[in-house]
Protein backbone atom coordinates (compact mmCIF):
# COMPACT_ATOMS: atom_id res chain seq x y z
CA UNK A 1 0.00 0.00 0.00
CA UNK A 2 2.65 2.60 0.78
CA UNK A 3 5.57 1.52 -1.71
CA UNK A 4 2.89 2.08 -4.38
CA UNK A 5 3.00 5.94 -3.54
CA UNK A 6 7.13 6.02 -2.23
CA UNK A 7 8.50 4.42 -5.45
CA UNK A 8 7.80 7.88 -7.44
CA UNK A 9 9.25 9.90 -5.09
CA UNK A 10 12.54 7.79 -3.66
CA UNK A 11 13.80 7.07 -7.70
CA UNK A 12 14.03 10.55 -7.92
CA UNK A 13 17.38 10.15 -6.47
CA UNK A 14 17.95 7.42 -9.14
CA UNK A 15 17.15 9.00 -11.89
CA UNK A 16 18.57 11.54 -13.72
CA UNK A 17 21.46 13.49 -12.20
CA UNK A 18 23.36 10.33 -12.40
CA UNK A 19 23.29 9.89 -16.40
CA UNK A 20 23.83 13.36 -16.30
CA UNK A 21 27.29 12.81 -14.82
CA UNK A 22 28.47 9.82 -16.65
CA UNK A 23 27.50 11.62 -20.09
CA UNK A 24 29.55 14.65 -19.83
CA UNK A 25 32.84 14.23 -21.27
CA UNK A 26 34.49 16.68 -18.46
CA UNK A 27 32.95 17.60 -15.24
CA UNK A 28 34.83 19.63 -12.02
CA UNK A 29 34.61 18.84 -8.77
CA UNK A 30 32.69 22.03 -7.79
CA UNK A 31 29.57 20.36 -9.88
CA UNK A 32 29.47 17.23 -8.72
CA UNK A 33 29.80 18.67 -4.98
CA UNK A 34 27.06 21.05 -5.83
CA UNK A 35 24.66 18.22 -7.45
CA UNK A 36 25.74 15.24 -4.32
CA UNK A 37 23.88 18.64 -1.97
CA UNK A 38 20.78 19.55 -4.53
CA UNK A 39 19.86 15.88 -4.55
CA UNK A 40 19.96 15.76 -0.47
CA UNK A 41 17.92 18.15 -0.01
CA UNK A 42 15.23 17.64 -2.84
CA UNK A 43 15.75 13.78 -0.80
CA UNK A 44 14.87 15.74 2.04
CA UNK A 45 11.99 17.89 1.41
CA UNK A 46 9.88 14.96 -0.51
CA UNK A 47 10.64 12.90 2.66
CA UNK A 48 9.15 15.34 4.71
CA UNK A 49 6.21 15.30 2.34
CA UNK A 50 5.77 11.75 2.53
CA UNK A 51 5.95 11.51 5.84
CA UNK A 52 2.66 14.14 6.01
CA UNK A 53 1.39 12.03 3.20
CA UNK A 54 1.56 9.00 5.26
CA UNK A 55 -1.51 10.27 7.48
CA UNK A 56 -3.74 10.79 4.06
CA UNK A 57 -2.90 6.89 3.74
CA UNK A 58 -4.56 6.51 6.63
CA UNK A 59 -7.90 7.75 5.58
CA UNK A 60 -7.43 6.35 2.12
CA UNK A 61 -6.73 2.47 3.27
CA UNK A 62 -8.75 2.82 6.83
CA UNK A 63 -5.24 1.15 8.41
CA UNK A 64 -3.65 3.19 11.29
CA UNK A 65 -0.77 1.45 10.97
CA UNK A 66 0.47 3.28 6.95
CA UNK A 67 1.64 6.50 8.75
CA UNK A 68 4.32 4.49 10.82
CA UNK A 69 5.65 3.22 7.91
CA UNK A 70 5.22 5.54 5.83
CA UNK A 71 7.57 7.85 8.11
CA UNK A 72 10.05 5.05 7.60
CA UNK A 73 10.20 4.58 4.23
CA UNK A 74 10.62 8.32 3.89
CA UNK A 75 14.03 7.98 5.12
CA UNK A 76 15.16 5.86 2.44
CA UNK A 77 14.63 9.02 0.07
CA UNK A 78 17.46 10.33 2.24
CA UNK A 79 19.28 7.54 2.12
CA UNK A 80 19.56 6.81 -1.58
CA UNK A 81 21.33 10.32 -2.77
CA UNK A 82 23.90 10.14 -0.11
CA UNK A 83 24.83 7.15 -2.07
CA UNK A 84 24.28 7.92 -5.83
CA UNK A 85 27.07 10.23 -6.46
CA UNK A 86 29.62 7.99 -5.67
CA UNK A 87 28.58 5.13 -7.24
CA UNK A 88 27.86 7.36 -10.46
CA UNK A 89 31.57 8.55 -10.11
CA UNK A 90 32.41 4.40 -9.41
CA UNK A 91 30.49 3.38 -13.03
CA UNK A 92 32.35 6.96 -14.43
CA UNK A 93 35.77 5.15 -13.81
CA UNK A 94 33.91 1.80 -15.43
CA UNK A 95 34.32 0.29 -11.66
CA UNK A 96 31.21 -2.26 -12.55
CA UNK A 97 32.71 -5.01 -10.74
CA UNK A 98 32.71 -3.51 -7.32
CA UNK A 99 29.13 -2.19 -7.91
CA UNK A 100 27.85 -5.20 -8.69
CA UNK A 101 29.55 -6.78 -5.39
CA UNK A 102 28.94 -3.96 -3.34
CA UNK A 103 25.42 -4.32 -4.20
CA UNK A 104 25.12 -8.18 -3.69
CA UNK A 105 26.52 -7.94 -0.84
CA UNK A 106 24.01 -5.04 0.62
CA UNK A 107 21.15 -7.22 -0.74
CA UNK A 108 22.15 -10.44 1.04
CA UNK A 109 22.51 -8.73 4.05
CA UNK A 110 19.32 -6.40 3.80
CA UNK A 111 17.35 -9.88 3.54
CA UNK A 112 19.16 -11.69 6.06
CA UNK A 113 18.46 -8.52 8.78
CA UNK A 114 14.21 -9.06 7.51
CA UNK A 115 14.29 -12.90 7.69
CA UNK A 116 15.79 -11.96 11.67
CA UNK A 117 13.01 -9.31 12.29
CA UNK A 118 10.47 -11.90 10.45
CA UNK A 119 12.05 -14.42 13.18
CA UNK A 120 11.33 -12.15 16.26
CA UNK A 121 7.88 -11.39 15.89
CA UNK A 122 8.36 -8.12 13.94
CA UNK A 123 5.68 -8.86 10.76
CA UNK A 124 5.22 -6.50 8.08
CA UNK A 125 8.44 -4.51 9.27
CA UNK A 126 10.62 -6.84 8.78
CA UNK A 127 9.80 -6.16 5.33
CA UNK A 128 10.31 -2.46 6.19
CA UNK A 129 13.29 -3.48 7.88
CA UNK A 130 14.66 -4.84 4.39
CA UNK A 131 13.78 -1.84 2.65
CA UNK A 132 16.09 0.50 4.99
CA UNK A 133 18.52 -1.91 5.80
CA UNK A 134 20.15 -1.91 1.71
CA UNK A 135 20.29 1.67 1.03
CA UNK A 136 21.81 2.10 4.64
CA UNK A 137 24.44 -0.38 3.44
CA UNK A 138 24.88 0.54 -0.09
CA UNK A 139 25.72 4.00 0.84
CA UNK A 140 28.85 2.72 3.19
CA UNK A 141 30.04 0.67 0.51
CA UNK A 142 30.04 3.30 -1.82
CA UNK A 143 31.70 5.50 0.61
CA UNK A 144 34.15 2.64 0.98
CA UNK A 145 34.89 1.47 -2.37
CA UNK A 146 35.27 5.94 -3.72
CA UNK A 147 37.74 8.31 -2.43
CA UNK A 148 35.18 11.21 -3.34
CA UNK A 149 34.01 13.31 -0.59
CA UNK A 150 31.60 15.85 -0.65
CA UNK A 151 32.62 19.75 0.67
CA UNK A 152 30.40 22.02 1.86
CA UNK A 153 27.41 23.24 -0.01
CA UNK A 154 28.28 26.28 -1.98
CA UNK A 155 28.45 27.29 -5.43
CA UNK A 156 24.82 25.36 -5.67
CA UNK A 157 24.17 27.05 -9.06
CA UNK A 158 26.21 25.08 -10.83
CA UNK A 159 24.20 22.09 -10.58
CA UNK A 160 21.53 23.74 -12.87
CA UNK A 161 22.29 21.93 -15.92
CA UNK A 162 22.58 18.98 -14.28
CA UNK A 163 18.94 19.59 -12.44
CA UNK A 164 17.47 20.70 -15.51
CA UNK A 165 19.00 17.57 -17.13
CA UNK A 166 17.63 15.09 -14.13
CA UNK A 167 14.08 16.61 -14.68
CA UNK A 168 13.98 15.48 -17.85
CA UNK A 169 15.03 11.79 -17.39
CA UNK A 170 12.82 11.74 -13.81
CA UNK A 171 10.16 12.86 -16.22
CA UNK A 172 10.49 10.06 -18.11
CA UNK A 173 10.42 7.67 -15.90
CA UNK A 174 7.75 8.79 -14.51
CA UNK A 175 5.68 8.60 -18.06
CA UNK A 176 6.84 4.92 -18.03
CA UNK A 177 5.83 4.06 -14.62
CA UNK A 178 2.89 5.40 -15.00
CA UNK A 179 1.82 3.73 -18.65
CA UNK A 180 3.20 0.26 -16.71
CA UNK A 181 0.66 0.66 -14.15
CA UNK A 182 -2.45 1.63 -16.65
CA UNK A 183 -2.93 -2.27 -17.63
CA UNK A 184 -3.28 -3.34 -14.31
CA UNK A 185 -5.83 -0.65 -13.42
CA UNK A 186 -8.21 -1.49 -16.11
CA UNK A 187 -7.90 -5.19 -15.63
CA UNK A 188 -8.49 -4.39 -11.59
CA UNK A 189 -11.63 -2.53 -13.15
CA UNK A 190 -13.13 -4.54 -15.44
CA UNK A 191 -12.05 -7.96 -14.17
CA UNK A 192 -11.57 -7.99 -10.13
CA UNK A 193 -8.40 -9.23 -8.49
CA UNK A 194 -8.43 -12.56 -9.37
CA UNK A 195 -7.48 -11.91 -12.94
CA UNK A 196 -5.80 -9.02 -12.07
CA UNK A 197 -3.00 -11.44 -9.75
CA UNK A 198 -2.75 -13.69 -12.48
CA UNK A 199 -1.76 -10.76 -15.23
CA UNK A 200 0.94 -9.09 -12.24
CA UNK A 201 2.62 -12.14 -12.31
CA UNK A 202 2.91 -12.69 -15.85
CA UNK A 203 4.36 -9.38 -15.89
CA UNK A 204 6.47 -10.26 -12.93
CA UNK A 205 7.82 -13.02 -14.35
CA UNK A 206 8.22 -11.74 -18.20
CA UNK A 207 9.68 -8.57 -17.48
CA UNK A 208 12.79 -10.55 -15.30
CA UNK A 209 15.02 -11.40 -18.43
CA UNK A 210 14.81 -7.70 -19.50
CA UNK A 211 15.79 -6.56 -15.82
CA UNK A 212 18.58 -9.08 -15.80
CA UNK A 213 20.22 -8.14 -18.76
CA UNK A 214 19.59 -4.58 -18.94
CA UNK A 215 20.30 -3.27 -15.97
CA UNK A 216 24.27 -4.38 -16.06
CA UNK A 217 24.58 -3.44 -19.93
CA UNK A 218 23.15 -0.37 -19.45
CA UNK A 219 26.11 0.73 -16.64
CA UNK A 220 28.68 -0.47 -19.54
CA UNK A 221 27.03 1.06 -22.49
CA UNK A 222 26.17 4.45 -21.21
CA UNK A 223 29.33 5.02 -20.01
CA UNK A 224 31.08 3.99 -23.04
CA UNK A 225 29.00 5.35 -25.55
CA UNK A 226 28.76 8.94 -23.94
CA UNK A 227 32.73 8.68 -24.17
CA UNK A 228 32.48 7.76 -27.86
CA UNK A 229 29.27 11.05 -29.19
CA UNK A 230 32.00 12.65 -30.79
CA UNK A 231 33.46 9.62 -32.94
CA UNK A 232 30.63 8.49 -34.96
CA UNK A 233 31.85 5.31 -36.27
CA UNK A 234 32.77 3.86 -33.25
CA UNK A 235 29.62 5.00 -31.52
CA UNK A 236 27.51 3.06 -34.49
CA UNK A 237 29.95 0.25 -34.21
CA UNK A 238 30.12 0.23 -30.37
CA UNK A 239 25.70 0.49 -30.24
CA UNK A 240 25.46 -1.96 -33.23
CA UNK A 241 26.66 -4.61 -31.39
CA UNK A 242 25.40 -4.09 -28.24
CA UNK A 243 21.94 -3.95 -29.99
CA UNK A 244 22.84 -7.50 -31.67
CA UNK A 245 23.45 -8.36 -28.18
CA UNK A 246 20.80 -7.93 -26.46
CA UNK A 247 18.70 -8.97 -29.02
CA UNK A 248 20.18 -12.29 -29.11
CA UNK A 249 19.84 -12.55 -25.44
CA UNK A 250 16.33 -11.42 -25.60
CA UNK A 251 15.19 -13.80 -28.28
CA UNK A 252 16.98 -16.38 -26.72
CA UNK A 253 14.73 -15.44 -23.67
CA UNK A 254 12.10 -15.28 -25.19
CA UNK A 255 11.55 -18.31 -27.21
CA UNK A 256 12.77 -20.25 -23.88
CA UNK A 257 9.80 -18.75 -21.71
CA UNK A 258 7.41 -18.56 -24.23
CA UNK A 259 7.64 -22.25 -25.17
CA UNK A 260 7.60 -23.26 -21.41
CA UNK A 261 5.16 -21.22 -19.55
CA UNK A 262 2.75 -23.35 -19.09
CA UNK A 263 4.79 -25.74 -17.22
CA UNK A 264 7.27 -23.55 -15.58
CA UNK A 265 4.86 -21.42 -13.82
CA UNK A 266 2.72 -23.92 -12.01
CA UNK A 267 6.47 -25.50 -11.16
CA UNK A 268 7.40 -22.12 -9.83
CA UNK A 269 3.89 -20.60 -8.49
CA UNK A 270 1.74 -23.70 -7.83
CA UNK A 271 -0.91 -25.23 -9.73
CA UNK A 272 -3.37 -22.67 -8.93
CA UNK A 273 -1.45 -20.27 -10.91
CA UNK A 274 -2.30 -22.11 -14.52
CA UNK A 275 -4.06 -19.72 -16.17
CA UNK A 276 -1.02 -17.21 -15.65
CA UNK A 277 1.14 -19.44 -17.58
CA UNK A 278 -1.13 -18.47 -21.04
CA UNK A 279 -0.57 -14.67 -20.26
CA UNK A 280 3.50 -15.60 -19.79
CA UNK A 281 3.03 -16.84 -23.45
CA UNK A 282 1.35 -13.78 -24.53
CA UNK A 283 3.75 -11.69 -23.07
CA UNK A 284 6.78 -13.56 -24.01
CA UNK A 285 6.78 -12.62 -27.61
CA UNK A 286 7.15 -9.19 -26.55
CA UNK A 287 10.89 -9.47 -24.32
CA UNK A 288 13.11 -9.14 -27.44
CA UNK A 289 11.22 -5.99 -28.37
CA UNK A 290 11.48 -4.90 -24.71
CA UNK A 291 15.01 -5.07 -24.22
CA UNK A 292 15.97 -3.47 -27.57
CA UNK A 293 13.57 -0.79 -26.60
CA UNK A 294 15.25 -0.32 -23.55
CA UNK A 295 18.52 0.57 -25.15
CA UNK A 296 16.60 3.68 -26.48
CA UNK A 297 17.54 5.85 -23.39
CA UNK A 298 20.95 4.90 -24.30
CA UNK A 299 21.22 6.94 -27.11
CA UNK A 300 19.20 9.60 -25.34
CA UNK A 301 21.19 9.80 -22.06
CA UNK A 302 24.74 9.31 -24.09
CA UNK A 303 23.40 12.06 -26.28
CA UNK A 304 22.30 14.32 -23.91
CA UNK A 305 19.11 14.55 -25.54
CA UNK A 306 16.33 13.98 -22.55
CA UNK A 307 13.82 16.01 -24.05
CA UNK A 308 13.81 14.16 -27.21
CA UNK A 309 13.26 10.94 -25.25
CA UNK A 310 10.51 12.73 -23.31
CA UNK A 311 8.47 13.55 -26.64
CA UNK A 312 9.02 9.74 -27.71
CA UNK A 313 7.74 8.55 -23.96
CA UNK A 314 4.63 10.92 -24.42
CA UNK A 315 4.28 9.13 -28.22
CA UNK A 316 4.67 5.88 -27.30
CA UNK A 317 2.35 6.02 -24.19
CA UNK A 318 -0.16 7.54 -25.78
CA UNK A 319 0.02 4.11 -28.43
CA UNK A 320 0.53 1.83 -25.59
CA UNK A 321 -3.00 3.19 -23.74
CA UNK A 322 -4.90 3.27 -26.39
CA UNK A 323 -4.17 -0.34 -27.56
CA UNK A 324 -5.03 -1.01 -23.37
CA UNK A 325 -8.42 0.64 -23.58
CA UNK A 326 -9.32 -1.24 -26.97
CA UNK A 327 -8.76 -5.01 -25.08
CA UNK A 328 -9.31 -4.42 -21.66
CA UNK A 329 -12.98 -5.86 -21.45
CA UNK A 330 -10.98 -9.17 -23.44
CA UNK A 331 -8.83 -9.93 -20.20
CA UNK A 332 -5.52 -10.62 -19.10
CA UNK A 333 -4.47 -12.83 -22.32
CA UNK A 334 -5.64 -9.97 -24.36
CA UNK A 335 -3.97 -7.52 -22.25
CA UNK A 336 -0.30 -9.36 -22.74
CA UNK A 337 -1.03 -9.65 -26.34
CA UNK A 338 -1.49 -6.10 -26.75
CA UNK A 339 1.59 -4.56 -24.52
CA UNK A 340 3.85 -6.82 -27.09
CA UNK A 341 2.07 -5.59 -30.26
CA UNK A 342 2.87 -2.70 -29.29
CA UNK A 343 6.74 -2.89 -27.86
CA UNK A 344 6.83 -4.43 -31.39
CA UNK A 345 5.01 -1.65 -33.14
CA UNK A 346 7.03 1.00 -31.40
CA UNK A 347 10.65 -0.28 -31.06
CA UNK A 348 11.90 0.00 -34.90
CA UNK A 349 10.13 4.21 -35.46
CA UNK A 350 11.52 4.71 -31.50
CA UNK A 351 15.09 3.52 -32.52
CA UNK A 352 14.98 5.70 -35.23
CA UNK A 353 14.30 8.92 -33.50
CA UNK A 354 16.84 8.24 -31.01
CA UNK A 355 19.66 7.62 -33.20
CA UNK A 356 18.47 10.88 -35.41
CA UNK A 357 21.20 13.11 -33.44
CA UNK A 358 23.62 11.27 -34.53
CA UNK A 359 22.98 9.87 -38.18
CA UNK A 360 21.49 6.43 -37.40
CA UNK A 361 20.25 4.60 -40.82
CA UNK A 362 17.01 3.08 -39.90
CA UNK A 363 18.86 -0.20 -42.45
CA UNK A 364 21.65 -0.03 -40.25
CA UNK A 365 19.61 -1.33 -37.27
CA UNK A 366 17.48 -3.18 -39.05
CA UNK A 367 20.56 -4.92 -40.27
CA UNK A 368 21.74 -5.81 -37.00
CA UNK A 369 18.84 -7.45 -35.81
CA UNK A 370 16.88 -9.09 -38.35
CA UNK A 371 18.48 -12.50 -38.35
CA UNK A 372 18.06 -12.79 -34.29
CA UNK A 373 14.23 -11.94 -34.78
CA UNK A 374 13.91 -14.59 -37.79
CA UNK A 375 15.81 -17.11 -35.70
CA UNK A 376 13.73 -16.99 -33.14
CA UNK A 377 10.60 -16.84 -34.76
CA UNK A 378 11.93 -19.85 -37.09
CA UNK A 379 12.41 -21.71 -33.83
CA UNK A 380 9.03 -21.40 -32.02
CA UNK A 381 7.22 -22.82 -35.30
CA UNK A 382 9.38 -25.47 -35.80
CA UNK A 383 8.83 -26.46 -31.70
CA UNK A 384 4.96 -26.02 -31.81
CA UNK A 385 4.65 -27.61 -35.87
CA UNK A 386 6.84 -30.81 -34.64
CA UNK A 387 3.96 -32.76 -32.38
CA UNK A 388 2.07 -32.42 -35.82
CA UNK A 389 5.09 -33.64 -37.94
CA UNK A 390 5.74 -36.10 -35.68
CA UNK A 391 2.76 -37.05 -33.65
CA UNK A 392 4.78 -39.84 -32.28
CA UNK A 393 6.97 -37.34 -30.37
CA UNK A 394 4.52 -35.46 -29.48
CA UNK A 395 2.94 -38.11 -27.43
CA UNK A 396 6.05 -38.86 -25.52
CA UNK A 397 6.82 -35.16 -25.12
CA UNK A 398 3.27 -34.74 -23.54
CA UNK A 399 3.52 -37.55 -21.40
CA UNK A 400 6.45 -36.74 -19.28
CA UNK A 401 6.71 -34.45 -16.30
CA UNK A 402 6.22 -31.17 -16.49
CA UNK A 403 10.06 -30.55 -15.12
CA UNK A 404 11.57 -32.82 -17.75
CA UNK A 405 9.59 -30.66 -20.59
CA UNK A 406 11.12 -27.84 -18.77
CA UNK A 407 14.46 -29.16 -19.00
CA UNK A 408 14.25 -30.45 -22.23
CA UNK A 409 12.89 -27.46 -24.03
CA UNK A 410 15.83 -25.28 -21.58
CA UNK A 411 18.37 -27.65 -22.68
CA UNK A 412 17.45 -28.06 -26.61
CA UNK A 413 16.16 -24.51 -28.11
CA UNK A 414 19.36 -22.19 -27.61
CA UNK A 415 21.00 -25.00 -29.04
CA UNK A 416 18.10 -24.76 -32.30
CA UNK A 417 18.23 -21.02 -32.30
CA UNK A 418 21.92 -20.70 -32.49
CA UNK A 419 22.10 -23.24 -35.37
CA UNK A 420 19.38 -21.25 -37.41
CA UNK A 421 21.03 -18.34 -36.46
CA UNK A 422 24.73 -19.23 -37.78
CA UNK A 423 22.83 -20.55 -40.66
CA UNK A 424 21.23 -17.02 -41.82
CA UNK A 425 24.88 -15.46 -40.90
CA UNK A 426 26.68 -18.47 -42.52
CA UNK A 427 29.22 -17.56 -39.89
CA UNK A 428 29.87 -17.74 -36.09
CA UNK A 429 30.38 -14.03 -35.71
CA UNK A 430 27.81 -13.30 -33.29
CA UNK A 431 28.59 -15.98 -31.44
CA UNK A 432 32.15 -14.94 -30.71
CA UNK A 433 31.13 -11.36 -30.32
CA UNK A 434 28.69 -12.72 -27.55
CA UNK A 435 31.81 -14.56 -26.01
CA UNK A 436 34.09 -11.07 -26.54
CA UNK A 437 31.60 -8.88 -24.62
CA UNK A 438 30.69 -11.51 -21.91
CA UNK A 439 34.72 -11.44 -21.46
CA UNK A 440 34.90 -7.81 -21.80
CA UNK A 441 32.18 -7.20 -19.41
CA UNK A 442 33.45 -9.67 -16.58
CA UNK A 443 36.72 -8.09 -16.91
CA UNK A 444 35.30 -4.78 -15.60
C-alpha cells in the first residue's frame, strides 16, 4: 500500500542526475559537490512530504498502521542520494565489478536482517526493515569502495544543468511508470483481483530477463558510448553490437519462456497459478522488443538529448494506452497480447528517432537485428509444428513431467536457435562477439 505511492518519489534520487554525470565528457569537482547537496535536499523535502502524506494513507486504506511506515520509508529518500554520487563517479571510472559486489553484498545482508526481524515477531516490518537496511548499506560501501568526498554546499548554481538535465530523465520515468501501471488498473476494473494477480505475475515473471540483462549493460554502455558522441563510427559500431546483443539474449529469452510457460509457472507458483502461464506466453513474444527498446535511453542519455526521449515517452504512451483501452474488457491474455504488439510496433520508429542526433540509418539497425528476430521466430514454429510432424513425439513429449519438458525445451532450443542463427549469418560471428563482450564485461 505505501511503496505504491514512495517508489515515485525515492527514484528521484535514481534517476537523472546520475546519467547526467556519466554523459559529460568533463565535469569539475565544484559540480558534482554542488549536485551530491541539490539531490539531499530535494531527498529531504519529498521525505518530509511523505511523511505528512503518510496520514492521508490513513484515511485512504482505513489502516492506522500506513503513517508508521510511511515515516520510515521516507528515510530511504534520504538515504539513496547520499549514495548515488559515488557510485555514479564508481560506473564513471567503469568500476562495474565492485558495484555489482557492493550491491550483492548489501542485498544479502538487507534480507538476512528481515528474515531476523520476520524471526522475532516483527511482521510486516521486517519487510520495512529490508527496505532500509540496503540503502543504509549501499551508501557505506560506496563511501568505501570511492575516495570522493563531498565539501560544503556552496556554489549550488552550478548544478543547474545537471537539475534541468535530471528533470527530464525523472520525467520520463515517470511517463513509463505510469503507462506500466495503466494495464493493471483497467484489468483491476473490469475484471476484479483474481485476474488481475494472475496478469501481475505474468508481468512479474516476463519482465525478469529484461531486468537481468539490462540493468548491467546499461552501466557499460552508457558510459562507453557517452565517451564515444563525438566519434561516430565507433559509436555506431560500439551500439550496433550491443543492440545485436541484447537482441540475441532477448530472443533467446524469449523463445525459452514462451515455449515453457505453461509448465514452468505452475512449477514455480503452484498449480493454482495455470491460467497465468497463457498470459506468460502472450507476453513472451514481446521481451526481445522490450530489451531493444530499452537501449533507447541509451542513445538519449549518451546524447544528452532527454527532451527528445521525453516527446518519444509521451508518443509511445499515448500508443501503448490506447491499444489497453481497446482489449481491456478481453482480459488478461488480451492484455499481454497487446503490450507486445505494441513494444513491437514502437521499437523500430523509436530507434529511429533516437539515433536521429547522430545519423542512425534506420537499415543499419534493421541490419543488426533481423536475423536474431527470424531465428527466433523460425524456432518457435518449428517447436509447436513438430507434435504435428511427428505425432509420435509429441505423445512422448506430452507424457512426461512437467520438469523434464522444462528441461528439455531449456536444454534443446538455444542449441536450435543458435544453429538457425549461424545458418542465416553463414558464420559464427555473433557468437564470438557474444563470447568477446561476456569477457569484456566480466573483466570490468
Amino acid at each position: 500500500m505505501v511503496t505504491a505511492f514512495s517508489l515515485l518519489p525515492m527514484n528521484f534520487g535514481w534517476n537523472g542526475f546520475p546519467e547526467y554525470i556519466l554523459q559529460k565528457q568533463s565535469i569539475s569537482n565544484r559540480e558534482i559537490n554542488a549536485i551530491f547537496w541539490v539531490q539531499v535536499y530535494i531527498a529531504s523535502f519529498l521525505s518530509l512530504c511523505f511523511v505528512l502524506f503518510g496520514f492521508y494513507l490513513i484515511d485512504f486504506y482505513a489502516e492506522s498502521a500506513l503513517s508508521g511506515i510511511a515515516a520510515a520509508l521516507a528515510l530511504t529518500f534520504i538515504l539513496v542520494p547520499l549514495s548515488t554520487t559515488h557510485r555514479t563517479l564508481l560506473r564513471r571510472e567503469m568500476k562495474f565489478t565492485s558495484i555489482a559486489v557492493g550491491d550483492l553484498i548489501a542485498r544479502i545482508l538487507s534480507i538476512i536482517c528481515a528474515i531476523a526481524a520476520a524471526i522475532l515477531g516483527m511482521a510486516y516490518w521486517a519487510i520495512v526493515i529490508r527496505q532500509l537496511v540496503e540503502p543504509i548499506l549501499m551508501m557505506f560501501i560506496a563511501w568505501f569502495l570511492c575516495p570522493w568526498r563531498p565539501g560544503m554546499p556552496t556554489n549550488l548554481s552550478s548544478a543547474l544543468p545537471g537539475f534541468k538535465f535530471a528533470i527530464k530523465v525523472y520525467l520520463n520515468f515517470t511517463i513509463d511508470y505510469l503507462t506500466k501501471s495503466i494495464d493493471k488498473i483497467f484489468l483491476g476494473k473490469f475484471h476484479g483481483p483474481d485476474m488481475l494477480g494472475n496478469y501481475d505475475r505474468a508481468y512479474h515473471l516476463s519482465s525478469m530477463p529484461g531486468g537481468q540483462i539490462l540493468i548491467p549493460l546499461r552501466n557499460v554502455a552508457l558510459a562507453t558510448l557517452s565517451r564515444l558522441r563525438d566519434d561516430k563510427v565507433r559509436f555506431h559500431l560500439y551500439y550496433t553490437k550491443a543492440l545485436s546483443l541484447v537482441t540475441l539474449l532477448g530472443t533467446i529469452a524469449a523463445v525459452v519462456l514462451m515455449l515453457t510457460a505453461q509448465d514452468l509457472v505452475p512449477l514455480l507458483l503452484g498449480p493454482e497459478w495455470n491460467e497465468t502461464g497463457l498470459i506468460v506466453m502472450a507476453f513472451s513474444p514481446g521481451i526481445a522488443a522490450m530489451l531493444i527498446d530499452g537501449t533507447i535511453p541509451w542513445l538519449h542519455l549518451s546524447l544528452g538529448t532527454p527532451g527528445r526521449w521525453v516527446r518519444w515517452n509521451i508518443f509511445a504512451s499515448i500508443i501503448t494506452i490506447v491499444s489497453f483501452i481497446i482489449v481491456a474488457p478481453y482480459g488478461a491474455v488480451a492484455m499481454a497480447a497487446a503490450f507486445s504488439s505494441a513494444k513491437f510496433l514502437l521499437v523500430l520508429p523509436g530507434l529511429w528517432y533516437a539515433g536521429r542526433p547522430i545519423e542512425f540509418r534506420i537499415t543499419a539497425l534493421l541490419r543488426s537485428i533481423w536475423t536474431y528476430l527470424t531465428a527466433g521466430l523460425s524456432t518457435s514454429l518449428i517447436f509447436l509444428a513438430l507434435p504435428l510432424l511427428c505425432p509420435s513425439f509429441g505423445k512422448i513429449y506430452a507424457e512426461l513431467s512437467p520438469l523434464n519438458r522444462v528441461i528439455i525445451t531449456v536444454l534443446t532450443m538455444p542449441l536450435l536457435y543458435i544453429t538457425i542463427l549461424v545458418i542465416l549469418q553463414r558464420s559464427f560471428a555473433s557468437i564470438r562477439e557474444l563470447i568477446g563482450l561476456v569477457r569484456m564485461f566480466l573483466s570490468r
